[in-house]
Every structure is written in structure tokens, then in C-alpha cells.
PDB file of N, CA and C in Angstrom:
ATOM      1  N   UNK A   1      55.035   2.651   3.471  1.00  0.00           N
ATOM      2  CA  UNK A   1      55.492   3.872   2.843  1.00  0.00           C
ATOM      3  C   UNK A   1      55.815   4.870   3.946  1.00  0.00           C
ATOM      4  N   UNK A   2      56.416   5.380   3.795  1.00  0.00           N
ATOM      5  CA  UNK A   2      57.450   6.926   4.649  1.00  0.00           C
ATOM      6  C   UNK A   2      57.227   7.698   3.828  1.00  0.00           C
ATOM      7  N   UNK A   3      57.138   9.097   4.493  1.00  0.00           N
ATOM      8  CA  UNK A   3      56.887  10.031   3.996  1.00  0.00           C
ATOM      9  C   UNK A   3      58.383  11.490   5.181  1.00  0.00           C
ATOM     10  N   UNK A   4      59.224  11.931   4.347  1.00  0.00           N
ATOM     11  CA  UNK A   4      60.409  12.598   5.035  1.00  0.00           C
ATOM     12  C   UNK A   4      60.318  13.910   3.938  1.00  0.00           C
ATOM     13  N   UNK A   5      61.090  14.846   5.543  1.00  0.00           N
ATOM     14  CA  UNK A   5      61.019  16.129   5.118  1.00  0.00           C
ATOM     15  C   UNK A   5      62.282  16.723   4.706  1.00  0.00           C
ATOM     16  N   UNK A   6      62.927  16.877   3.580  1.00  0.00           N
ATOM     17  CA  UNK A   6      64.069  16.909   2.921  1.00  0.00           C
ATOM     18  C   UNK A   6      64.239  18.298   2.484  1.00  0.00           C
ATOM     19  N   UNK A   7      65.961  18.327   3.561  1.00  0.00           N
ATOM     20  CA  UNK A   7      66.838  19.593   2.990  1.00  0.00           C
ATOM     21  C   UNK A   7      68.049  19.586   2.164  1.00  0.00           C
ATOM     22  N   UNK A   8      67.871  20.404   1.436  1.00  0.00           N
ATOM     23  CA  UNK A   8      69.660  20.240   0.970  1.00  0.00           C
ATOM     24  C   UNK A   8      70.105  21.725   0.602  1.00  0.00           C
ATOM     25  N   UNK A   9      71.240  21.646  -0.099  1.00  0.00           N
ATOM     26  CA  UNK A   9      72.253  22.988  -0.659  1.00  0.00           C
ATOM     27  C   UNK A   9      72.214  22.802  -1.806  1.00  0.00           C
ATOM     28  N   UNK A  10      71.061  23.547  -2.423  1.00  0.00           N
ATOM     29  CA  UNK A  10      71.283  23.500  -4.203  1.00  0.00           C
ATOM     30  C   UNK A  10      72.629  23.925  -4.637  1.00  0.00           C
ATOM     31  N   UNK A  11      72.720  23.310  -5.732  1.00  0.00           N
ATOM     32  CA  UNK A  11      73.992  23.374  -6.963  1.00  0.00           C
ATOM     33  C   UNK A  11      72.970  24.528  -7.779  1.00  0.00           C
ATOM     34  N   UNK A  12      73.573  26.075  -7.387  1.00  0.00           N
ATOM     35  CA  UNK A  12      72.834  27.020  -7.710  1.00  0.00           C
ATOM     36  C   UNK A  12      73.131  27.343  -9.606  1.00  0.00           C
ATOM     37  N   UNK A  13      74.068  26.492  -9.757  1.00  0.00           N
ATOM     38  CA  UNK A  13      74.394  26.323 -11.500  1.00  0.00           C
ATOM     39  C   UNK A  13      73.989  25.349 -11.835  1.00  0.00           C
ATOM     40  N   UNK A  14      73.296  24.321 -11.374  1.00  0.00           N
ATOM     41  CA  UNK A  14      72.320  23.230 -12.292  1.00  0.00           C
ATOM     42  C   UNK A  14      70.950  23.662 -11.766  1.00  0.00           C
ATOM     43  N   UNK A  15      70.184  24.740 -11.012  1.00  0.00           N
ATOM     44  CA  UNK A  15      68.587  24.522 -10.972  1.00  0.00           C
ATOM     45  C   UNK A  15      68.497  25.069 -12.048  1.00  0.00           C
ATOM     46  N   UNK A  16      69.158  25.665 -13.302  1.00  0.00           N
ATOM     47  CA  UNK A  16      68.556  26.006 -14.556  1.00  0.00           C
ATOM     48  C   UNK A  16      68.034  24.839 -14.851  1.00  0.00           C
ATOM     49  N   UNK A  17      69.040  23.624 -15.064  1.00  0.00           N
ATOM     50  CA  UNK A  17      68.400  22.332 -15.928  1.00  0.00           C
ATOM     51  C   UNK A  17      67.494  21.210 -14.864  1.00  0.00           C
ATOM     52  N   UNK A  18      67.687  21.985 -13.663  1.00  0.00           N
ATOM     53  CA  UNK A  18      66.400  20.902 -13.226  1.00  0.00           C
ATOM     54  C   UNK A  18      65.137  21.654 -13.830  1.00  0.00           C
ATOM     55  N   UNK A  19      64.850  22.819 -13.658  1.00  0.00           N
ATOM     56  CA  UNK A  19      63.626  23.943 -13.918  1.00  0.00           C
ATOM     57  C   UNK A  19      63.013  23.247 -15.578  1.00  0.00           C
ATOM     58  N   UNK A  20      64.450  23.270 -15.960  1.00  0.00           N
ATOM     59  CA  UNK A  20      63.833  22.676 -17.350  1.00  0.00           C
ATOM     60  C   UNK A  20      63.279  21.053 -17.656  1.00  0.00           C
ATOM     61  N   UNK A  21      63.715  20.493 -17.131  1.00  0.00           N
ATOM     62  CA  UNK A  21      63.847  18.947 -17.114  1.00  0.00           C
ATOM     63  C   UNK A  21      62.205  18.851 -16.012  1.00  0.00           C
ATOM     64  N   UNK A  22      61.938  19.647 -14.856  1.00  0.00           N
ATOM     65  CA  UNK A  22      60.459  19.744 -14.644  1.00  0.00           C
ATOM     66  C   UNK A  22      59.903  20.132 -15.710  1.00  0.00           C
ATOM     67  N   UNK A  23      59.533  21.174 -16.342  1.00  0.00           N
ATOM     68  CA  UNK A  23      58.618  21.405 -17.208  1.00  0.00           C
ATOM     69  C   UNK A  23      58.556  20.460 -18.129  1.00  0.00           C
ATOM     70  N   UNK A  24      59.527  19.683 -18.905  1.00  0.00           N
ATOM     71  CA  UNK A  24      59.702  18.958 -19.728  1.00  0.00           C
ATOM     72  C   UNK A  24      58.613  17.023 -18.727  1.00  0.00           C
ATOM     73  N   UNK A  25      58.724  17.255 -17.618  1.00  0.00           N
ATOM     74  CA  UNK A  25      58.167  16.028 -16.667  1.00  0.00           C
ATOM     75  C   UNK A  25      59.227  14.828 -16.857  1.00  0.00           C
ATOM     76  N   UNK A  26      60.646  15.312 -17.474  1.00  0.00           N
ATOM     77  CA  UNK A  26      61.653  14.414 -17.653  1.00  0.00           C
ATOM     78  C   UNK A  26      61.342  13.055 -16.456  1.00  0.00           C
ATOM     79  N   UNK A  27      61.239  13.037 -15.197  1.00  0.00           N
ATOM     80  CA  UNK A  27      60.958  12.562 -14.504  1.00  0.00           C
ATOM     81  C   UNK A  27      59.957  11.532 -14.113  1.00  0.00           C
ATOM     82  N   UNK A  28      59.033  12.197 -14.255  1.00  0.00           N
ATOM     83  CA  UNK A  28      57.487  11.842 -14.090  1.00  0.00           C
ATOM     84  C   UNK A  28      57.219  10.242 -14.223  1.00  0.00           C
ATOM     85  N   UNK A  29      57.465   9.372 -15.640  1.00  0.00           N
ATOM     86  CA  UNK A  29      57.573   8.560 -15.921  1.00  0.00           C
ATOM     87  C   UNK A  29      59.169   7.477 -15.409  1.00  0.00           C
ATOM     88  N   UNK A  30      59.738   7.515 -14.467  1.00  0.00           N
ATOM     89  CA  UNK A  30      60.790   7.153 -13.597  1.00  0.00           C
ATOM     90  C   UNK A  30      60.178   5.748 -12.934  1.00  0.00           C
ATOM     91  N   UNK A  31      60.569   4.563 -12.624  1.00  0.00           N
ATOM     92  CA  UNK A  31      59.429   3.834 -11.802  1.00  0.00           C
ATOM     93  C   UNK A  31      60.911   3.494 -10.816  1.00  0.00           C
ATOM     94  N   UNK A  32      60.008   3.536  -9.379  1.00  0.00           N
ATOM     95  CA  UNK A  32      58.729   3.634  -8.981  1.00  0.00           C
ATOM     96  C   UNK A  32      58.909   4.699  -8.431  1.00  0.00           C
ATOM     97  N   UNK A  33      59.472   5.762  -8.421  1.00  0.00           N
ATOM     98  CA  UNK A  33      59.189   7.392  -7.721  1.00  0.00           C
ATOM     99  C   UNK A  33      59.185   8.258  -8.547  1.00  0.00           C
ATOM    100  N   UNK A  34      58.782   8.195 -10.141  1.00  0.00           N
ATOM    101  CA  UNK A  34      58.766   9.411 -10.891  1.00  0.00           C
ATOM    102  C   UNK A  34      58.165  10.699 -10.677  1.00  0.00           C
ATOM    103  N   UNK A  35      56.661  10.076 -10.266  1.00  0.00           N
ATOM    104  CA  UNK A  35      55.544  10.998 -10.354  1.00  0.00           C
ATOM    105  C   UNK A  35      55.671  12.177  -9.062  1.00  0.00           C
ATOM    106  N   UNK A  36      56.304  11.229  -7.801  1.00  0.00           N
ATOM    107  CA  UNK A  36      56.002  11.453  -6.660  1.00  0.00           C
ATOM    108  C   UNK A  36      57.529  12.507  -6.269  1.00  0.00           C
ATOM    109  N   UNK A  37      58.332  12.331  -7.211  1.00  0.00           N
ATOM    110  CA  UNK A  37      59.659  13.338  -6.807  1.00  0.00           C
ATOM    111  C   UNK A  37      59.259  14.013  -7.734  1.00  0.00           C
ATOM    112  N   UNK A  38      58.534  13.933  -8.934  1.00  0.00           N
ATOM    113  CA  UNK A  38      58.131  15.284 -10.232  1.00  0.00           C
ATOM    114  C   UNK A  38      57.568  16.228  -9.344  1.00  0.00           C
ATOM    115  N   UNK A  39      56.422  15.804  -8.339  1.00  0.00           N
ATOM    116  CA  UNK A  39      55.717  16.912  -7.546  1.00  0.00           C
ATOM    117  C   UNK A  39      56.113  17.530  -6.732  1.00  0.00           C
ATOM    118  N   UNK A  40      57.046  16.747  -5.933  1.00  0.00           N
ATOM    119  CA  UNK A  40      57.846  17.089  -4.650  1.00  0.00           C
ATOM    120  C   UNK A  40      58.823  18.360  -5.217  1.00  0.00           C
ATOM    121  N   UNK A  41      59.651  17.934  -6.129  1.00  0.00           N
ATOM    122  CA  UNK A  41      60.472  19.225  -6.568  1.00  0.00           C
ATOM    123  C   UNK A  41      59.740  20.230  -7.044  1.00  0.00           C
ATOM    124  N   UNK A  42      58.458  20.239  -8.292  1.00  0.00           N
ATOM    125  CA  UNK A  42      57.692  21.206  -8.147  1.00  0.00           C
ATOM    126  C   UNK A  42      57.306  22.239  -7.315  1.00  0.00           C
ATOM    127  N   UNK A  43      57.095  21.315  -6.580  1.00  0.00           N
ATOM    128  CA  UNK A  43      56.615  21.789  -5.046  1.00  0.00           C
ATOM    129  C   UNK A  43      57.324  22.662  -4.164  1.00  0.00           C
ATOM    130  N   UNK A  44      58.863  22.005  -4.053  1.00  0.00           N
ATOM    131  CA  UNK A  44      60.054  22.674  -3.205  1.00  0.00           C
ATOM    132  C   UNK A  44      60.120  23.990  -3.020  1.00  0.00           C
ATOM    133  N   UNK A  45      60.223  24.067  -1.525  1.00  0.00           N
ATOM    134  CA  UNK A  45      60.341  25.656  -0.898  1.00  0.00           C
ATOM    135  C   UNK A  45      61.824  26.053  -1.104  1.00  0.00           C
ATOM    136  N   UNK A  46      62.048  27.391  -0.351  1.00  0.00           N
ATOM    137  CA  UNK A  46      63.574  28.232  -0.329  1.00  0.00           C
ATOM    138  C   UNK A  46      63.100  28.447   1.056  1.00  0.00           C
ATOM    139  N   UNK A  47      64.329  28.083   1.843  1.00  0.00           N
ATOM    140  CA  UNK A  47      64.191  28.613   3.068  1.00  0.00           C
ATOM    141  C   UNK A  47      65.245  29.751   3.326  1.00  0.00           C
ATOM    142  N   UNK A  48      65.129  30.594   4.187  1.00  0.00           N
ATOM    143  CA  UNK A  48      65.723  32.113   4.575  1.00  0.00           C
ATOM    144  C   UNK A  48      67.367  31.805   4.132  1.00  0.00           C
ATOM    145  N   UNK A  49      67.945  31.085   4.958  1.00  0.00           N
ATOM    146  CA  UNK A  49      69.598  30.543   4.806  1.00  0.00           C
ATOM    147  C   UNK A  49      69.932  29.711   3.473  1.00  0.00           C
ATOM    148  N   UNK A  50      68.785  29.715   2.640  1.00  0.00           N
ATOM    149  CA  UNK A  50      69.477  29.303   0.949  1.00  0.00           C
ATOM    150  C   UNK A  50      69.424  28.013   0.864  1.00  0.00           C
ATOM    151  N   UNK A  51      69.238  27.198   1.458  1.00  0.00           N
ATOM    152  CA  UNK A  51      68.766  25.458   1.501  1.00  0.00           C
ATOM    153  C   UNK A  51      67.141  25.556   0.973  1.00  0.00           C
ATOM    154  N   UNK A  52      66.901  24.259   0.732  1.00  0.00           N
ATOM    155  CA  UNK A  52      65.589  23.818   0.038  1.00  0.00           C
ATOM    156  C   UNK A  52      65.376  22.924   0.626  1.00  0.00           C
ATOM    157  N   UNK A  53      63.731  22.835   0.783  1.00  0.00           N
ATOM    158  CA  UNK A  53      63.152  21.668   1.455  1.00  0.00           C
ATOM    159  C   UNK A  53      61.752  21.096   0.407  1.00  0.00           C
ATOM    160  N   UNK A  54      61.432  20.510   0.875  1.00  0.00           N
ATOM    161  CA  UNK A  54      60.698  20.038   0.208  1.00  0.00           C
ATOM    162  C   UNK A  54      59.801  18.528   1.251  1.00  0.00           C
ATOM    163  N   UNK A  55      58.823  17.657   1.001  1.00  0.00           N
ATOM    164  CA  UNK A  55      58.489  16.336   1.642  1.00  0.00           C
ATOM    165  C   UNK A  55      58.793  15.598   0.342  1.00  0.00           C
ATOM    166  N   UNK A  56      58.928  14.271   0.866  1.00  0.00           N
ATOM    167  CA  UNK A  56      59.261  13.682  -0.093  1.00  0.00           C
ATOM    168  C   UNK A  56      58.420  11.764   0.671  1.00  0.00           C
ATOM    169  N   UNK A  57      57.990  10.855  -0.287  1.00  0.00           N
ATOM    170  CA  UNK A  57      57.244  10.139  -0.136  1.00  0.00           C
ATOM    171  C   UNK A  57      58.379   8.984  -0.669  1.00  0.00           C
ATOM    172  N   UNK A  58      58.946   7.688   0.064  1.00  0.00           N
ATOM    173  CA  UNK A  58      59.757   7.048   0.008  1.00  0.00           C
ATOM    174  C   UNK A  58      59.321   5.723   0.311  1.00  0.00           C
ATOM    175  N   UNK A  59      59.631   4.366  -0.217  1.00  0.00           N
ATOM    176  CA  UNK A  59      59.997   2.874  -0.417  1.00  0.00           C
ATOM    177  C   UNK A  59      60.745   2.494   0.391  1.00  0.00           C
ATOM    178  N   UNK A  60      62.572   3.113   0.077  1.00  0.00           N
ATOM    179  CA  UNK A  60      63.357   2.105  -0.147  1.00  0.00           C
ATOM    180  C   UNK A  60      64.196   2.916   1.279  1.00  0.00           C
ATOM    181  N   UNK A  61      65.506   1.511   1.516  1.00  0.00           N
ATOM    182  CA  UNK A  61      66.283   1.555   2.574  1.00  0.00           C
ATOM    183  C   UNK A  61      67.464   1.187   2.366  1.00  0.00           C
ATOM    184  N   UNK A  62      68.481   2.303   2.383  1.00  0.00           N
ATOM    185  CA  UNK A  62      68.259   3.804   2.914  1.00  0.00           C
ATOM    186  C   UNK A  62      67.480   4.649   2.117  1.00  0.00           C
ATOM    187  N   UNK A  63      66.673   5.634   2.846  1.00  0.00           N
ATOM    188  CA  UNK A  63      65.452   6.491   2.294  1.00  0.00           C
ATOM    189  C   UNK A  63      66.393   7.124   1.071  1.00  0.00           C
ATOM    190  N   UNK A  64      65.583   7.685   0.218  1.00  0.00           N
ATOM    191  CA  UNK A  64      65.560   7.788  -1.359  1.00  0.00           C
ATOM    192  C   UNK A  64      67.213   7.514  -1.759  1.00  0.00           C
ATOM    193  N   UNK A  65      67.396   6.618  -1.756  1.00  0.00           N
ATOM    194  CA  UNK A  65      68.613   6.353  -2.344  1.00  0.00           C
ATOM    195  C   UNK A  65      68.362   5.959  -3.776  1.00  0.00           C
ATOM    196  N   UNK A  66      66.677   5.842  -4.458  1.00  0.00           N
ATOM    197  CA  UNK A  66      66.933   5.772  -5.832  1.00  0.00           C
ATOM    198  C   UNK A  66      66.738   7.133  -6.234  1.00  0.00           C
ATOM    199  N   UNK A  67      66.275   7.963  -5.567  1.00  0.00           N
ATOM    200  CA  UNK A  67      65.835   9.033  -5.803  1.00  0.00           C
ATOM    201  C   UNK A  67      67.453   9.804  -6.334  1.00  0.00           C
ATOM    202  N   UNK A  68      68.430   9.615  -4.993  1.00  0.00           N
ATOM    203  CA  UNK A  68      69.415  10.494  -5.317  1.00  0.00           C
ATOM    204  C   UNK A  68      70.363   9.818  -6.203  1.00  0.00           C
ATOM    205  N   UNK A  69      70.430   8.504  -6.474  1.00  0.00           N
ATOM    206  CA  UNK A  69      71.391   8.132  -7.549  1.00  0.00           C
ATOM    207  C   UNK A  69      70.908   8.538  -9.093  1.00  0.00           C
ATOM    208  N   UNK A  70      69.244   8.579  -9.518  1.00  0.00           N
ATOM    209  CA  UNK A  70      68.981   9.017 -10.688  1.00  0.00           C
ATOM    210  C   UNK A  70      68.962  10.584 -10.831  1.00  0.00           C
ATOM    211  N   UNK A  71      68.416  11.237  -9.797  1.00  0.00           N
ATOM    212  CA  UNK A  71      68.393  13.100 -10.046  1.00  0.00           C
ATOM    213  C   UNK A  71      68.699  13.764  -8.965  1.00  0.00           C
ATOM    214  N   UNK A  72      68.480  13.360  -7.545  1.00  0.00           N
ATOM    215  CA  UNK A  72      68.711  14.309  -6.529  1.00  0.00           C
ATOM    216  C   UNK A  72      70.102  14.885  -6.319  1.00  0.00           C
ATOM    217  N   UNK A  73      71.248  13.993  -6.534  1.00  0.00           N
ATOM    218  CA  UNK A  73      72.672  14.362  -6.348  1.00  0.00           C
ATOM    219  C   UNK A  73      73.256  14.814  -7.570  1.00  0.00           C
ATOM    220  N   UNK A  74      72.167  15.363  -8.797  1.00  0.00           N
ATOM    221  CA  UNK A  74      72.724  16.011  -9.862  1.00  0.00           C
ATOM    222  C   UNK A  74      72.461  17.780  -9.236  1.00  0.00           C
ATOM    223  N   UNK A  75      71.717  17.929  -8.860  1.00  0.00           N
ATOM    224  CA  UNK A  75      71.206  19.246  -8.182  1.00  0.00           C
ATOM    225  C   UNK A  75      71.168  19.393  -6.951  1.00  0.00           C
ATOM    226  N   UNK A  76      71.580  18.837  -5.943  1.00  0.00           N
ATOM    227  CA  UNK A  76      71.497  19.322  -4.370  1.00  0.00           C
ATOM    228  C   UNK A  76      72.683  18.451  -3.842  1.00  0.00           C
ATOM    229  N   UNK A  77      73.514  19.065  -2.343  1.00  0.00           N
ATOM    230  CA  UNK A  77      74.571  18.500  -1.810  1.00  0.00           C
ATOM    231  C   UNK A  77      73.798  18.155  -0.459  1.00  0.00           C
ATOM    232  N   UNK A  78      74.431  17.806   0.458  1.00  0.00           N
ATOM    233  CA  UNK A  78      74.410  17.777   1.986  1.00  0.00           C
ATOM    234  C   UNK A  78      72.787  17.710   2.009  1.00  0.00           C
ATOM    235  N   UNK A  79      72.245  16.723   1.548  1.00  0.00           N
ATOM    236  CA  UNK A  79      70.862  16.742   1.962  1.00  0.00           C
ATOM    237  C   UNK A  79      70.758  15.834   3.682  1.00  0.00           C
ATOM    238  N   UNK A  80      69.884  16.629   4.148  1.00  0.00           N
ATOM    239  CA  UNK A  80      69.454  15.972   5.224  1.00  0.00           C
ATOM    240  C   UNK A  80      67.564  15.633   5.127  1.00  0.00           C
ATOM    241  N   UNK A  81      67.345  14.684   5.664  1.00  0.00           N
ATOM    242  CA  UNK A  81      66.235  13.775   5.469  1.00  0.00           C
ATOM    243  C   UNK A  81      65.763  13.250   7.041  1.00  0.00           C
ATOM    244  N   UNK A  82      64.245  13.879   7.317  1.00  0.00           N
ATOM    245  CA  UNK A  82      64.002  13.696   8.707  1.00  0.00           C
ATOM    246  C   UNK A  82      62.685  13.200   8.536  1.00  0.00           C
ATOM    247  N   UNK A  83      62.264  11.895   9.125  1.00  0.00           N
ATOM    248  CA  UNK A  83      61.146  11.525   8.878  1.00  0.00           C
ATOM    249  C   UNK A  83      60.094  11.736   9.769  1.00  0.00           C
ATOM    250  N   UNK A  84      58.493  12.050   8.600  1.00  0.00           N
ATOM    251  CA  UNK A  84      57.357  13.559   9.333  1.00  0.00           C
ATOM    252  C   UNK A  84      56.276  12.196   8.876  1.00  0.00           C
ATOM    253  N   UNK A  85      54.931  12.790   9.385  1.00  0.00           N
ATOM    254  CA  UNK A  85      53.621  11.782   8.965  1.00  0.00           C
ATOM    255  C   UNK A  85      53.461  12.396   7.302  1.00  0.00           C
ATOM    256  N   UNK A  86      52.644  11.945   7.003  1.00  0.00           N
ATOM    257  CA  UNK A  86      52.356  12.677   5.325  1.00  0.00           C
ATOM    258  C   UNK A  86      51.542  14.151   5.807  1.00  0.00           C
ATOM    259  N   UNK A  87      52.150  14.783   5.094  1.00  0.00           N
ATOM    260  CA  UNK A  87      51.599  16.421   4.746  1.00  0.00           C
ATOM    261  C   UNK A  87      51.976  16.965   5.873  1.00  0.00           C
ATOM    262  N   UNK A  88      52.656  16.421   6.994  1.00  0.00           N
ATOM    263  CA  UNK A  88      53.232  17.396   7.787  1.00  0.00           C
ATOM    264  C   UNK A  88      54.208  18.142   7.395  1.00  0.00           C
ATOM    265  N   UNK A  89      55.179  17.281   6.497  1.00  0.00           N
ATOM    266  CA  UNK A  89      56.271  18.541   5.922  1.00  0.00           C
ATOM    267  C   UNK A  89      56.280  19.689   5.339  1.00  0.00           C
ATOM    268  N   UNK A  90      55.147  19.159   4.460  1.00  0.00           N
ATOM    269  CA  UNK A  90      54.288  20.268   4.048  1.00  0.00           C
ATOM    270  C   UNK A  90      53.755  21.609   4.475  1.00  0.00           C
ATOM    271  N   UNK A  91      53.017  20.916   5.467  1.00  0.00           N
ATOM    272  CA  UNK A  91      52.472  22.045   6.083  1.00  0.00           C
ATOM    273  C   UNK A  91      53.586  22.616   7.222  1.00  0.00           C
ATOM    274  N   UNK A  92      54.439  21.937   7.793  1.00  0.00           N
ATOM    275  CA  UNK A  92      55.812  23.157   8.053  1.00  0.00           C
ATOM    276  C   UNK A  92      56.274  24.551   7.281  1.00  0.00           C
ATOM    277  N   UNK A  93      56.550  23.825   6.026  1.00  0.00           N
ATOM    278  CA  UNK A  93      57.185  25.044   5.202  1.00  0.00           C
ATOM    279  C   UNK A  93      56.364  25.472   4.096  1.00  0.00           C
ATOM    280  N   UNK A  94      54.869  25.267   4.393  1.00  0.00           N
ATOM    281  CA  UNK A  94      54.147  25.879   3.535  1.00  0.00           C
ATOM    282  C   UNK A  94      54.158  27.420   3.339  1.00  0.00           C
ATOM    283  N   UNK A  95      54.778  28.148   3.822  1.00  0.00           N
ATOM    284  CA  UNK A  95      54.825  29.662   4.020  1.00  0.00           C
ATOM    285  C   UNK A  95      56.294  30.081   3.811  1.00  0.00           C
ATOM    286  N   UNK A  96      56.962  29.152   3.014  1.00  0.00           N
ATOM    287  CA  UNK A  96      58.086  29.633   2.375  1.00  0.00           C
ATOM    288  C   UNK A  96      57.751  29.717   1.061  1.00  0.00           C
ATOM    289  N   UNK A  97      58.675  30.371  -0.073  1.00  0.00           N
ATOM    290  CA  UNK A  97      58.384  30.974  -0.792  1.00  0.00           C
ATOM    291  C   UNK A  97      58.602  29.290  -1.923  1.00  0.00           C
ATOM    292  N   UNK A  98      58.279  29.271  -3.183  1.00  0.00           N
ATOM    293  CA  UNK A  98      58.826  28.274  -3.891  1.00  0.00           C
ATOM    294  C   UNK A  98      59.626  28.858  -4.389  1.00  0.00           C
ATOM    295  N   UNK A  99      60.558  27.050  -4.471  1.00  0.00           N
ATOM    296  CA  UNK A  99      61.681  27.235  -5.113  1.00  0.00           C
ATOM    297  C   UNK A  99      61.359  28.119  -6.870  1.00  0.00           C
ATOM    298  N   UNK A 100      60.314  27.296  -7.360  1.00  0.00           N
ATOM    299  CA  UNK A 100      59.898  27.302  -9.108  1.00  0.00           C
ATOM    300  C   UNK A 100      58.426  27.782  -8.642  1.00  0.00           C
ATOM    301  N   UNK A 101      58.314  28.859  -8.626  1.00  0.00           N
ATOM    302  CA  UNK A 101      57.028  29.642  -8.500  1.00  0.00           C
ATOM    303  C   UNK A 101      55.974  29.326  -9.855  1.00  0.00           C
ATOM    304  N   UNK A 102      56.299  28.837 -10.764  1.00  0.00           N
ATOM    305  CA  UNK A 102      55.440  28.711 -12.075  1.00  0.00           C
ATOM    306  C   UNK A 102      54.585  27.420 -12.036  1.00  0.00           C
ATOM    307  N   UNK A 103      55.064  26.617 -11.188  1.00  0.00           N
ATOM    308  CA  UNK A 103      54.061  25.426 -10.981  1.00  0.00           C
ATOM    309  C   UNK A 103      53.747  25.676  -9.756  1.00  0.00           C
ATOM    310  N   UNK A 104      52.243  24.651 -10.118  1.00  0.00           N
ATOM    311  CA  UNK A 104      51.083  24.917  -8.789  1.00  0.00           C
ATOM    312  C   UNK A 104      50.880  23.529  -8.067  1.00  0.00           C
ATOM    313  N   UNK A 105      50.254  23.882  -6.719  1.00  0.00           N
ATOM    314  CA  UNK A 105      50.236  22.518  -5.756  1.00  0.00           C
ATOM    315  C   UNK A 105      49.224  21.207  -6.619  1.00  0.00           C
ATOM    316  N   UNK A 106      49.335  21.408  -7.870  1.00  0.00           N
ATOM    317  CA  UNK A 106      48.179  20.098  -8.285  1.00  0.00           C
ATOM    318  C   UNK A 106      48.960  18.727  -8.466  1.00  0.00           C
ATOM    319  N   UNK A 107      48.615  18.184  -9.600  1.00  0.00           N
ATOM    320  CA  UNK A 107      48.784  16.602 -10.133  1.00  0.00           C
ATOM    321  C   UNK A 107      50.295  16.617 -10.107  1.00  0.00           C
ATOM    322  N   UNK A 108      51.508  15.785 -10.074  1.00  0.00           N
ATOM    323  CA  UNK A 108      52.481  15.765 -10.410  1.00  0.00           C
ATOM    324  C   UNK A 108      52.400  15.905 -11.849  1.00  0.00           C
ATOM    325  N   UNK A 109      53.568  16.628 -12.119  1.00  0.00           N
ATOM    326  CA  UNK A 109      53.500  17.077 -14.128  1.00  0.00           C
ATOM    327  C   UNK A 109      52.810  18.400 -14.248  1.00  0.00           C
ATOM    328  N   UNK A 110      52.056  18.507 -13.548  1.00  0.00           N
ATOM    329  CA  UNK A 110      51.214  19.860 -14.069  1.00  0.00           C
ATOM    330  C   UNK A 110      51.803  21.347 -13.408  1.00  0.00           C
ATOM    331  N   UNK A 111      51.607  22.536 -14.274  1.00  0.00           N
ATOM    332  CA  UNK A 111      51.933  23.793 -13.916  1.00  0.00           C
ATOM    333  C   UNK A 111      50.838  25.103 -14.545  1.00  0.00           C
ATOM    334  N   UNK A 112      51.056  25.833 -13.984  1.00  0.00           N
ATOM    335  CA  UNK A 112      50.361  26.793 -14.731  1.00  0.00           C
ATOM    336  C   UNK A 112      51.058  27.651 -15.682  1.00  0.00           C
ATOM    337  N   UNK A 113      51.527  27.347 -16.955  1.00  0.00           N
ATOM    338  CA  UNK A 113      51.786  28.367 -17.729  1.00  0.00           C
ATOM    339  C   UNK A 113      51.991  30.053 -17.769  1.00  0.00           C
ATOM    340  N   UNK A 114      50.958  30.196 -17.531  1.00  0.00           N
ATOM    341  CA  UNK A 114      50.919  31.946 -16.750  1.00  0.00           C
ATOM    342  C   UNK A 114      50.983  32.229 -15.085  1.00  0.00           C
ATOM    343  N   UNK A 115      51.337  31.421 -13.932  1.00  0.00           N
ATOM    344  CA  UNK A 115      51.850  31.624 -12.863  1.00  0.00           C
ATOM    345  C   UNK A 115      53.213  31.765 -13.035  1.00  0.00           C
ATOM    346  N   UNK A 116      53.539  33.000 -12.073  1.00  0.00           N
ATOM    347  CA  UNK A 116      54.879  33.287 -11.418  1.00  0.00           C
ATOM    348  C   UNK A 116      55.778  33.633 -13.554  1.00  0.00           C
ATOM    349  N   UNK A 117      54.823  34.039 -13.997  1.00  0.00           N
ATOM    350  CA  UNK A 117      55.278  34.644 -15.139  1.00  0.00           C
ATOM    351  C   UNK A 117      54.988  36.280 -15.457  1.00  0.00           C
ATOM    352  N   UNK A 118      55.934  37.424 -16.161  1.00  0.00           N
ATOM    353  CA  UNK A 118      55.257  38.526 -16.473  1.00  0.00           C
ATOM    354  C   UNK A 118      55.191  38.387 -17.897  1.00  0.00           C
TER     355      UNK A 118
END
């Protein structure tokens, strides 16, 4: 298993229906990377220049190529993909802001209802 630290250029007119399609865990149940891209996008930072990053935990060769034929290339362009140990990517851009502030660092699928809500 690989574990890579992934940027791209959101399609700033489809993160409505990814936002929704997370909460919904549309994903989650995907085999074999549902759970593990449900969290990862959860998860996903905003960096200063308007790209998104995120880590991402990968199988296959070329790296997530199932990832981007089922959801990644519905919502992000020009991704670049640099491979880190596990939780290093993480802890790079842990001090950027999230992309979806309403979910929290737990289980893939899970959010907090009343975070990043008024």
C-alpha cells in the first residue's frame, strides 16, 4: 500500500454535489477505496492559491486511477500526486483550513452535524 499527497484545481461548480454526495457517504461503500477516499475528501484542505490537497491511501498502478475514473475527475482537474509515508501528508497541510469544515478528522462517513454550522 502507498500512501500520496494529492493536489488538484477544483471544478468550483461541482463541490456543491461532491459536499452533498459526502454527507450522503455516496462513496463510502465503493470497493476497494470507498471508505478510504470518503475520508480523504472529508478531510481535504484549501491551500492559499485555490488548489486542494488532501493524502490519499492507494493499491493500484497508475496511483488512483480507480479513484479518478469513478469520482475524482468529476470534481478536480490537473491533479498532481506525490508520494509521502502515511500521515505525513497530513501532517504537512494540517494547518490549512478545510475544504468542508462540517466534518471531523474521525471514521470515514462520519461528521459532526453542528460543526462549521451557524
Amino acid at each position: 500500500m502507498a500512501h500520496y499527497l494529492v493536489t488538484a484545481k477544483r471544478k468550483p461548480d461541482r463541490l456543491g454535489n461532491l459536499l452533498t454526495n459526502l454527507r450522503r457517504n455516496a462513496y463510502a461503500s465503493m470497493r476497494p477505496f470507498g471508505r478510504t477516499l470518503t475520508y480523504s475528501l472529508q478531510n481535504a484542505r484549501s491551500r492559499q492559491d485555490g488548489l486542494v490537497t488532501w493524502e490519499e491511501e492507494d493499491y493500484c498502478s497508475p496511483p488512483l486511477a480507480q479513484e479518478r475514473a469513478a469520482v475524482l475527475d468529476e470534481f478536480f482537474d490537473e491533479l498532481d500526486i506525490a508520494r509521502v509515508q502515511e500521515g505525513a501528508g497530513w501532517k504537512t497541510i494540517e494547518t490549512f483550513p478545510r475544504l468542508f469544515p462540517e466534518f471531523r478528522g474521525g471514521q470515514a462517513g462520519e461528521f459532526d452535524e453542528n460543526e462549521g454550522r451557524s
